[in-house]
N, C-alpha and C. Protein backbone atom coordinates (compact mmCIF):
# COMPACT_ATOMS: atom_id res chain seq x y z
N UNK A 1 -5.69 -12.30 -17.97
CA UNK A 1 -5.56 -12.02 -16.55
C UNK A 1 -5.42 -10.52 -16.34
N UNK A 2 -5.95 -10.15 -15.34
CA UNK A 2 -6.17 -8.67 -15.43
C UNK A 2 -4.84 -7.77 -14.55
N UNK A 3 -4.19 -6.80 -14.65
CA UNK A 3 -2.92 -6.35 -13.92
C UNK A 3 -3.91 -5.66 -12.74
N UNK A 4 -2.61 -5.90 -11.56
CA UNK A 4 -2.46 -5.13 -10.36
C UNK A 4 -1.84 -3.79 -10.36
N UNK A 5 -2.34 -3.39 -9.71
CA UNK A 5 -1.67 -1.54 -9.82
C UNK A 5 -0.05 -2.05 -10.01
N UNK A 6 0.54 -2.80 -8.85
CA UNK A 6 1.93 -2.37 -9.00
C UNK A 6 2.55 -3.16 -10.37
N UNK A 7 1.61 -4.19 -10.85
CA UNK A 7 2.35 -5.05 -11.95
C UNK A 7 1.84 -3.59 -13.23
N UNK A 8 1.12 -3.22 -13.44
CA UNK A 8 0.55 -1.94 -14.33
C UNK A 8 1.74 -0.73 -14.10
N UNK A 9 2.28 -0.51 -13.27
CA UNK A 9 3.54 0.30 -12.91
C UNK A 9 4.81 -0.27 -13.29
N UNK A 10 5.23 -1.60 -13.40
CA UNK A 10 5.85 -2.28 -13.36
C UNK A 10 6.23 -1.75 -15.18
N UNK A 11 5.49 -2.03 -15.45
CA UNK A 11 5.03 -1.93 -17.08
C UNK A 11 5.39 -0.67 -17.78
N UNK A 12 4.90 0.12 -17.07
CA UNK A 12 5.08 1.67 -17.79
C UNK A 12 6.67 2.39 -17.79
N UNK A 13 7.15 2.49 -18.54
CA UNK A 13 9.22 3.31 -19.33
C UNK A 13 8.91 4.55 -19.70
N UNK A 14 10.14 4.75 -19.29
CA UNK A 14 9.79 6.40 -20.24
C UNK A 14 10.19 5.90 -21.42
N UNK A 15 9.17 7.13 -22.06
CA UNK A 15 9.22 7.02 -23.67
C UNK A 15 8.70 6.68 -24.21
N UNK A 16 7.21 5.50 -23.28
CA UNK A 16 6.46 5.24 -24.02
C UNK A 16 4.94 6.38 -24.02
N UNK A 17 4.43 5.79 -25.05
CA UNK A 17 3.45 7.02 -25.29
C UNK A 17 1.99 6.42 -24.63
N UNK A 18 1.50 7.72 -23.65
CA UNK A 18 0.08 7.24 -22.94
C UNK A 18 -0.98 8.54 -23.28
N UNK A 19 -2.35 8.01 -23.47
CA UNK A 19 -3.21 8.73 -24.22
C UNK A 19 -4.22 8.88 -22.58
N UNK A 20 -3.85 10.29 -22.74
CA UNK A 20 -4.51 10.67 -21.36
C UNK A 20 -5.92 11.42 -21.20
N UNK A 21 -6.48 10.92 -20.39
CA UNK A 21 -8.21 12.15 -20.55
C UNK A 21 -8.25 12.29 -19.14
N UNK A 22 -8.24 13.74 -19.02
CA UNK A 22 -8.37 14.76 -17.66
C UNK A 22 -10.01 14.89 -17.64
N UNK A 23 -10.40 14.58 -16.30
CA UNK A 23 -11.98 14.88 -16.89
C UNK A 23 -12.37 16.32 -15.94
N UNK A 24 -11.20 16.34 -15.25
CA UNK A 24 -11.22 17.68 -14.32
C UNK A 24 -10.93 18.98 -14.95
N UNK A 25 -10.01 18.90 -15.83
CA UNK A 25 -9.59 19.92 -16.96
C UNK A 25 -9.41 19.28 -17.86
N UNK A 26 -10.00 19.68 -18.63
CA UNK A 26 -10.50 18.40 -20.18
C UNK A 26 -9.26 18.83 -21.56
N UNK A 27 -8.80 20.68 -21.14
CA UNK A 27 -7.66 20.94 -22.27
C UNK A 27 -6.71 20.24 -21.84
N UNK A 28 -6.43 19.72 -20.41
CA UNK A 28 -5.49 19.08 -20.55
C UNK A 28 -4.90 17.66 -20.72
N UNK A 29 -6.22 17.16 -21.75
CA UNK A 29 -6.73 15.77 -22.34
C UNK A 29 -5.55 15.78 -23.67
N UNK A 30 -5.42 14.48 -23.82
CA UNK A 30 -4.98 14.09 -25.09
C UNK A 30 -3.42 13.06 -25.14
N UNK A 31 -2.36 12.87 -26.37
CA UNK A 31 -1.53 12.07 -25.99
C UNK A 31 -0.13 12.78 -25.09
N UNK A 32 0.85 12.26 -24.26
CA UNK A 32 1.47 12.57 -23.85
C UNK A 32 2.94 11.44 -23.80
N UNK A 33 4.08 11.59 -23.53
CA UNK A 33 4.73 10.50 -23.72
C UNK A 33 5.58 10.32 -22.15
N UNK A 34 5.57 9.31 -21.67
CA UNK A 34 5.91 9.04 -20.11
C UNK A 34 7.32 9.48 -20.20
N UNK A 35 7.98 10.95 -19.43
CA UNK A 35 9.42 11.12 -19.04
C UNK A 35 10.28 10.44 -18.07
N UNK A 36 9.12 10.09 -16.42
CA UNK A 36 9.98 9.69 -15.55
C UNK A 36 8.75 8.92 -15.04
N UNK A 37 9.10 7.38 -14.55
CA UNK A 37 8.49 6.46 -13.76
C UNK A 37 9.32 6.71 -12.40
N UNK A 38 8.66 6.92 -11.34
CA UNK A 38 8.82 6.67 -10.12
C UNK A 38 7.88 6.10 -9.10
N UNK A 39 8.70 5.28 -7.88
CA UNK A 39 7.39 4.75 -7.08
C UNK A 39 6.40 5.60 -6.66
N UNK A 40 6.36 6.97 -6.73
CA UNK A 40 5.11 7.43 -6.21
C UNK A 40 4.35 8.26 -6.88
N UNK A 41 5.00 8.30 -7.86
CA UNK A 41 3.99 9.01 -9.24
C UNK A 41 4.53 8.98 -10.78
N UNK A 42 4.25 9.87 -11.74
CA UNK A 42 4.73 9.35 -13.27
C UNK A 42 4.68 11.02 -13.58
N UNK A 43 5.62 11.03 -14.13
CA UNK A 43 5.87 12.66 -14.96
C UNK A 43 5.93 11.76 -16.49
N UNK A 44 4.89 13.34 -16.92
CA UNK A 44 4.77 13.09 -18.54
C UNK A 44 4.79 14.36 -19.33
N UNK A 45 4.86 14.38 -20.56
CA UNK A 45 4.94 15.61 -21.27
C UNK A 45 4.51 16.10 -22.38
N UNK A 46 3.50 16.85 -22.59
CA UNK A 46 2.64 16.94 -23.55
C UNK A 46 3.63 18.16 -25.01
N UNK A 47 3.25 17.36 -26.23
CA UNK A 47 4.23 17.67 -27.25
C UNK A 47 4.46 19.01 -27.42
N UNK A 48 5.29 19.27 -27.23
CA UNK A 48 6.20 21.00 -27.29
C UNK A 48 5.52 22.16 -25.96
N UNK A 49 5.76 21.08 -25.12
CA UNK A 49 5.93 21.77 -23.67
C UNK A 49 6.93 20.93 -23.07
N UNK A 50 8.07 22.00 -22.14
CA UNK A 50 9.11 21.76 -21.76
C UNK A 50 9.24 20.94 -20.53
N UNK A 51 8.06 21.10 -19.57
CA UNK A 51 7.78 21.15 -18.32
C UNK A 51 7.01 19.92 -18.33
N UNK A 52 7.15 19.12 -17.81
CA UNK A 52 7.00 17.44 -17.50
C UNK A 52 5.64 17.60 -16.42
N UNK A 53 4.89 17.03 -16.79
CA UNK A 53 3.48 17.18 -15.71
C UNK A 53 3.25 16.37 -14.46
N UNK A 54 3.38 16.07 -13.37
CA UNK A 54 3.51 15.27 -12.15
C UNK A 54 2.15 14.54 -11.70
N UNK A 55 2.06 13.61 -11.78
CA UNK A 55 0.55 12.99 -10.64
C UNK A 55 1.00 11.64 -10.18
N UNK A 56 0.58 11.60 -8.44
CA UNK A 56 0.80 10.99 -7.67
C UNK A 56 0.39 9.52 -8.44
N UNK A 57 0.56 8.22 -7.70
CA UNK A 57 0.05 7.14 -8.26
C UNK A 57 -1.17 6.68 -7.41
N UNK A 58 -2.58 5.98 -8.00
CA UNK A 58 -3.66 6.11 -6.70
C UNK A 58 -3.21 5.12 -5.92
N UNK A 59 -3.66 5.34 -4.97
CA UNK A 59 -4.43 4.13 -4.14
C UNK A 59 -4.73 2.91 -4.79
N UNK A 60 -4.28 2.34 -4.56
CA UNK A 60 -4.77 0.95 -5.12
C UNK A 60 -6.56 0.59 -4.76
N UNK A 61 -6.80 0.92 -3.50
CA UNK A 61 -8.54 1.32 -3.62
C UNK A 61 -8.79 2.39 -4.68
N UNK A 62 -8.36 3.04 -4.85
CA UNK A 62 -9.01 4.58 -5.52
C UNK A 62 -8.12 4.39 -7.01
N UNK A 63 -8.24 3.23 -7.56
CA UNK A 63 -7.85 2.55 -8.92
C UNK A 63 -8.57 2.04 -9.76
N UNK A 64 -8.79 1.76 -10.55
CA UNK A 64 -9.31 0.87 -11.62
C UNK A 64 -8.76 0.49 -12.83
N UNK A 65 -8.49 -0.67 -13.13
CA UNK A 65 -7.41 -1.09 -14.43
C UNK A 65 -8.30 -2.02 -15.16
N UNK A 66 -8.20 -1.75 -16.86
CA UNK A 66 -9.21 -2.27 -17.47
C UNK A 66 -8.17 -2.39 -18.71
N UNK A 67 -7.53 -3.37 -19.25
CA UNK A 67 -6.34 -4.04 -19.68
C UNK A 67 -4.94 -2.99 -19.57
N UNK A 68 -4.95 -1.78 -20.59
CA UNK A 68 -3.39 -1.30 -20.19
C UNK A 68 -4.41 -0.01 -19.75
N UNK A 69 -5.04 0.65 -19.32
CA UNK A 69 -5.92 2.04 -18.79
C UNK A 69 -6.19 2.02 -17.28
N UNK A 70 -5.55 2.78 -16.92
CA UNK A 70 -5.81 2.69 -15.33
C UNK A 70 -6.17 4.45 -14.77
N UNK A 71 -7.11 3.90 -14.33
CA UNK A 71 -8.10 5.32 -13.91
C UNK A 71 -8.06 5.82 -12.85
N UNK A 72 -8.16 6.48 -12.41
CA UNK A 72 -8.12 7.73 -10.64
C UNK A 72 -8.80 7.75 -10.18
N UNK A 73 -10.00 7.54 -9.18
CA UNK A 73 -11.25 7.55 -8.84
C UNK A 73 -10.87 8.85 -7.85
N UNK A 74 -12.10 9.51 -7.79
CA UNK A 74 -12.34 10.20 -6.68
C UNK A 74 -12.49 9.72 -5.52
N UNK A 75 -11.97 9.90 -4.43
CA UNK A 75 -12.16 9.40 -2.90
C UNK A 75 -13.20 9.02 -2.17
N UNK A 76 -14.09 10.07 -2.61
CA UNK A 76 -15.86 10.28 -2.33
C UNK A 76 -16.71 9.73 -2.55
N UNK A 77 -16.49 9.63 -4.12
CA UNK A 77 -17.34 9.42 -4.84
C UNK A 77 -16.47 7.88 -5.75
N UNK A 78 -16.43 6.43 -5.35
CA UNK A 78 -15.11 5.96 -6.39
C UNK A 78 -15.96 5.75 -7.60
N UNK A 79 -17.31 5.48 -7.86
CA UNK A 79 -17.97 5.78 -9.22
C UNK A 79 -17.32 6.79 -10.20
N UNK A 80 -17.39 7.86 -9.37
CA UNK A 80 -16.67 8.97 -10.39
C UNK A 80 -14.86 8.93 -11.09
N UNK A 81 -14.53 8.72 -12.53
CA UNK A 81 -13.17 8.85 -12.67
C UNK A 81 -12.59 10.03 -12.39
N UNK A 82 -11.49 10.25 -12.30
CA UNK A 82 -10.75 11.92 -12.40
C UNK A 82 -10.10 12.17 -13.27
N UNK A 83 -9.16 11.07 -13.56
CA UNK A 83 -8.09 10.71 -14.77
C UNK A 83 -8.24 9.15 -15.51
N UNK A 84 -7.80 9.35 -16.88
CA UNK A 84 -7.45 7.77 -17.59
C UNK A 84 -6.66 7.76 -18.24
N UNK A 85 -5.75 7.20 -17.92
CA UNK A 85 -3.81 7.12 -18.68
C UNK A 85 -3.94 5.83 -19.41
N UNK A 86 -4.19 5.37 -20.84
CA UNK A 86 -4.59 4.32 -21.69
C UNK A 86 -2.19 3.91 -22.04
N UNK A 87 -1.81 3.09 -21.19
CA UNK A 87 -0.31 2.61 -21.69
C UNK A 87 -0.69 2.19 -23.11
N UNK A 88 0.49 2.31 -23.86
CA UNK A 88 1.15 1.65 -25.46
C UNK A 88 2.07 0.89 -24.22
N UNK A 89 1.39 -0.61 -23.91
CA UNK A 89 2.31 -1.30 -23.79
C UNK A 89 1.25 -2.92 -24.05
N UNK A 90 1.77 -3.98 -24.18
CA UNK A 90 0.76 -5.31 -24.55
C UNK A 90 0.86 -6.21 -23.18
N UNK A 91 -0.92 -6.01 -22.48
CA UNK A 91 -0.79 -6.10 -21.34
C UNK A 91 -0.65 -7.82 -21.21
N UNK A 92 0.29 -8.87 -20.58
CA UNK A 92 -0.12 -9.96 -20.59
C UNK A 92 -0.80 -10.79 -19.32
């Protein structure tokens, strides 16, 4: 059965580790480990940087979830991704 944005939120702790690809700025691709879940976005932190990185949570239109990976669509364009945050968690 496939998750809903908020059951996919539901899911994600800090501490666990999410493998992220920026396709907007691509250096700032790779793994990161979740610091703070909140309802309106997720701070994370890429290894030996101090400073916790912020992004809103989408739209549930401007979403896409494909077992634990949930993607950002552009507004414009929702073909196009922006972001893909792959959870370490076992989606059921």
């Amino acid at each position: 059965m496939a998750l809903s944005l908020a059951a996919l939120k539901r899911c994600v702790k800090s501490g666990q580790r999410v493998d992220v690809v920026n396709y907007l700025y691509p250096h700032l691709s790779g793994p990161r480990t979740v610091d703070q879940v909140q309802s309106r976005g997720i701070k994370t932190c890429i290894g030996g940087q101090e400073k916790p990185i912020w992004i809103a949570w989408p739209k549930a239109p401007l979403s896409r979830i494909e077992g634990t990976t949930l993607h950002w669509l552009d507004e414009e364009n929702k073909a196009r991704i922006l972001f893909s945050f792959t959870f370490q968690f076992t989606a059921e």
